[in-house]
C-alpha atoms as a PDB file:
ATOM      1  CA  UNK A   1       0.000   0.000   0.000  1.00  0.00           C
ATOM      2  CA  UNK A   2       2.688   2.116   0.516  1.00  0.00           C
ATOM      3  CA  UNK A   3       5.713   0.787  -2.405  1.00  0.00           C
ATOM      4  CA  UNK A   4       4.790   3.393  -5.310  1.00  0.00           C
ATOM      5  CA  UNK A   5       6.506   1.236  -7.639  1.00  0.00           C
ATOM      6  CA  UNK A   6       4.204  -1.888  -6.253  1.00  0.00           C
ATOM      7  CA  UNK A   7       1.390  -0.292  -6.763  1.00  0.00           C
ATOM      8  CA  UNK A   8       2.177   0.925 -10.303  1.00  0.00           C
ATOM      9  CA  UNK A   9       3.121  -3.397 -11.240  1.00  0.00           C
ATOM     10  CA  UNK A  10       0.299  -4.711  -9.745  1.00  0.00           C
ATOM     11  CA  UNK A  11      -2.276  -3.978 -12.727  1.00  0.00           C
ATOM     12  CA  UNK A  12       0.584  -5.027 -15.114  1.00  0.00           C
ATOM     13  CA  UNK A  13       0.867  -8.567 -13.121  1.00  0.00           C
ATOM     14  CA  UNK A  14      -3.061  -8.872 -13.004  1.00  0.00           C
ATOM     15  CA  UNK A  15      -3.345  -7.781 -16.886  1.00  0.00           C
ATOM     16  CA  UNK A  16      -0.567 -10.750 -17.239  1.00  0.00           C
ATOM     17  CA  UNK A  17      -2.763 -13.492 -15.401  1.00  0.00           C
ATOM     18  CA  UNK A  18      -5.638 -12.662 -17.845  1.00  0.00           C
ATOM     19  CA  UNK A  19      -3.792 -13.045 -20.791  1.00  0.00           C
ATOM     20  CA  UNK A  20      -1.663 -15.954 -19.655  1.00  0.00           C
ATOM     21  CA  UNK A  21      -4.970 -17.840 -18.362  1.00  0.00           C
ATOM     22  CA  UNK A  22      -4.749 -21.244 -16.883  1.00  0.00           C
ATOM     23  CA  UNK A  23      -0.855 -21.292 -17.997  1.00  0.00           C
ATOM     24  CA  UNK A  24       0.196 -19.704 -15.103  1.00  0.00           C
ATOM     25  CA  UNK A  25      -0.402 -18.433 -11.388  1.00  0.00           C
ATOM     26  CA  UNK A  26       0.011 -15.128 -10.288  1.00  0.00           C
ATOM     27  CA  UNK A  27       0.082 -14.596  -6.482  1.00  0.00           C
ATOM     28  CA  UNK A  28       1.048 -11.505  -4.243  1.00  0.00           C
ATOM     29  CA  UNK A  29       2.915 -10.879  -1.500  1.00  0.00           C
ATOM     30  CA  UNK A  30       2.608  -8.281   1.205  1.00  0.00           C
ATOM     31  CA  UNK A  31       4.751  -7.993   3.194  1.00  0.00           C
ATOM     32  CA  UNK A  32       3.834  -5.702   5.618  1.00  0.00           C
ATOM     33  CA  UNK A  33       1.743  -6.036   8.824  1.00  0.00           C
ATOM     34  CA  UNK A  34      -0.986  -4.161   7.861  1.00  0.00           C
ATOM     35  CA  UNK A  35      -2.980  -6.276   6.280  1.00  0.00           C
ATOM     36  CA  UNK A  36      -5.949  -4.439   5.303  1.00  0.00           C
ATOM     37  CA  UNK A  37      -4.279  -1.360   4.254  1.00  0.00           C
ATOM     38  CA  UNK A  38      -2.825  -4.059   1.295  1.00  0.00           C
ATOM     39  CA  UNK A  39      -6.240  -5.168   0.074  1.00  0.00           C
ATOM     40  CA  UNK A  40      -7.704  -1.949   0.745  1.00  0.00           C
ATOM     41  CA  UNK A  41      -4.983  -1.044  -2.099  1.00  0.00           C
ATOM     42  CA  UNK A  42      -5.609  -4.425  -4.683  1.00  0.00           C
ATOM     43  CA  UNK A  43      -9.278  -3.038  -4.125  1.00  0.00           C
ATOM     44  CA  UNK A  44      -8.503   0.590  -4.829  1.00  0.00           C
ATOM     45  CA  UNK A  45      -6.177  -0.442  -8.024  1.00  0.00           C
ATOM     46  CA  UNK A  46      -9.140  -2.700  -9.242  1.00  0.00           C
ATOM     47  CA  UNK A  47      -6.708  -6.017  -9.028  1.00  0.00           C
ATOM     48  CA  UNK A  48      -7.846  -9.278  -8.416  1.00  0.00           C
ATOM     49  CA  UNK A  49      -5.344 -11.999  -7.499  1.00  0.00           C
ATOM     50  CA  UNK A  50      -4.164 -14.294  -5.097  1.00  0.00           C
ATOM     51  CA  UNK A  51      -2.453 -12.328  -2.093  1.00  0.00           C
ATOM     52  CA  UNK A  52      -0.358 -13.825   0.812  1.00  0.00           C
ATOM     53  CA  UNK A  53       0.378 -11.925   3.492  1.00  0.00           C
ATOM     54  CA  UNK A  54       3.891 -12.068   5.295  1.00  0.00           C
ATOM     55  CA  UNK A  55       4.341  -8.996   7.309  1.00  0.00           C
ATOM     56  CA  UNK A  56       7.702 -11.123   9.030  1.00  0.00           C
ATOM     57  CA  UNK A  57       8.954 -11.945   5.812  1.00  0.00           C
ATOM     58  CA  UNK A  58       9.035 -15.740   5.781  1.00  0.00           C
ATOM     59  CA  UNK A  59       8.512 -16.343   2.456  1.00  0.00           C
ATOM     60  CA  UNK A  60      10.908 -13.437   1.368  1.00  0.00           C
ATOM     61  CA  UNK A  61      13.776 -15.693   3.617  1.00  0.00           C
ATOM     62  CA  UNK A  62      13.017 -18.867   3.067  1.00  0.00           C
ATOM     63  CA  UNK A  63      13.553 -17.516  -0.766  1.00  0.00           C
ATOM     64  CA  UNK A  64      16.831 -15.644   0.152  1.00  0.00           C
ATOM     65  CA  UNK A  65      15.340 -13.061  -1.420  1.00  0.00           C
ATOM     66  CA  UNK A  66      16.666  -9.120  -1.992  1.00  0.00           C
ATOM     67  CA  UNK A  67      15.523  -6.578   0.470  1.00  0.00           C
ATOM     68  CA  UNK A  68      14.073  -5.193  -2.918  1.00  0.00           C
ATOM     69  CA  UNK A  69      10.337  -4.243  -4.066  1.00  0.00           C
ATOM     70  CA  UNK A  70       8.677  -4.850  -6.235  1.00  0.00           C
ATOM     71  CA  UNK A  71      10.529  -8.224  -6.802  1.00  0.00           C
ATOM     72  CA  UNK A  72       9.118 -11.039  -8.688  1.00  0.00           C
ATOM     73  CA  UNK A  73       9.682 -14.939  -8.104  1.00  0.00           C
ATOM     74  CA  UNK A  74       9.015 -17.010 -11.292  1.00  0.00           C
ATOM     75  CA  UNK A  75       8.761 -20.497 -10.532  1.00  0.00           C
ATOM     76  CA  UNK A  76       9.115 -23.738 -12.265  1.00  0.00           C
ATOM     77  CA  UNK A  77       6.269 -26.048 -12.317  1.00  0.00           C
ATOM     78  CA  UNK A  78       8.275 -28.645 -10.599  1.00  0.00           C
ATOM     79  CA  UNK A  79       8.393 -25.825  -7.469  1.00  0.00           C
ATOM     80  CA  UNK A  80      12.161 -24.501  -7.814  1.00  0.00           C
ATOM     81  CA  UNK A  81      12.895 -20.631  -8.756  1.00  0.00           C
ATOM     82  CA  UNK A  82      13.679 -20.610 -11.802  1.00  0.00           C
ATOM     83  CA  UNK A  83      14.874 -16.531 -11.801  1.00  0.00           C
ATOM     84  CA  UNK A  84      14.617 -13.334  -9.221  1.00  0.00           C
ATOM     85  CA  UNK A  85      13.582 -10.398 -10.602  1.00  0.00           C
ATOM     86  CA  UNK A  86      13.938  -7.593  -8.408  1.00  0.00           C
ATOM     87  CA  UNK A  87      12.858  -5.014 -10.505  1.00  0.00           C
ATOM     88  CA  UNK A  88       9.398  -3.525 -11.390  1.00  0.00           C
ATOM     89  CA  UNK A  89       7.043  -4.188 -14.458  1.00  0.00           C
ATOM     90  CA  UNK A  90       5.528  -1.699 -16.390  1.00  0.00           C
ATOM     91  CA  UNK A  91       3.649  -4.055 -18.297  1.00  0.00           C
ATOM     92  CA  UNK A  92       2.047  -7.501 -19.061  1.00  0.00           C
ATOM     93  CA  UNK A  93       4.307  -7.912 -22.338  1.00  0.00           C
ATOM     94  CA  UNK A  94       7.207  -6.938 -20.462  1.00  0.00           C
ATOM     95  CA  UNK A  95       6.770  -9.392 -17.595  1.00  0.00           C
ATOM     96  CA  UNK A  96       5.810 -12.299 -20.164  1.00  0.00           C
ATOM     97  CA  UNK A  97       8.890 -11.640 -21.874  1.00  0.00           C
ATOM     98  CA  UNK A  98      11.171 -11.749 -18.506  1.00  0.00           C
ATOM     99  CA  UNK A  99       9.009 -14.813 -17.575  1.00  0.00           C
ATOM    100  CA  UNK A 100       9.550 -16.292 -20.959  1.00  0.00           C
ATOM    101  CA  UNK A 101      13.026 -15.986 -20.549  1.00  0.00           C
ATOM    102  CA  UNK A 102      13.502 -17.062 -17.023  1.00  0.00           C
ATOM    103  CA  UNK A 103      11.692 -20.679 -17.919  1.00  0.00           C
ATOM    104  CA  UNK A 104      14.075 -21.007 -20.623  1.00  0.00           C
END
């Protein structure tokens, strides 16, 4: 709710679950404590998807990711990471393209 740059991916990431359909799962992570501030924000932004929330950053460690946001986690359908992307999207093409390229 408060990561400008977040905020300004997230319709780009929900534009890229519609066009990528069934092929792929996009989830959210907030990691903040606050909770309802985040959805209050996927509400106000008009995004639907998936959102955990990790205001102690578990999922954030037990990735070893960057103290970086936005950062994006494309995963293998076997369950490894495939690639870290800690960097923000400005668009659907633009994340298919680094998601492309990170299953490669």
């Amino acid at each position: 709710y408060w990561c400008g740059p977040c905020a300004d991916e997230l319709p780009a990431m929900a534009q890229y679950q519609r066009q990528a359909g069934d092929a792929v799962s996009v989830v959210t992570v907030h990691q903040d404590e606050n909770e309802t501030a985040a959805l209050l924000k996927l509400a106000e932004l008009g995004v639907r998807l998936p959102t955990l929330q990790d205001g102690r950053r578990s999922i954030a460690a037990a990735l070893n990711l960057p103290n970086v946001m936005p950062a994006t986690v494309v995963i293998r359908p076997d369950g490894s990471v495939a690639r870290v992307l800690p960097q923000p999207f400005a668009s659907a093409d633009e994340i298919a393209a680094a998601v492309d390229s990170a299953l490669r």
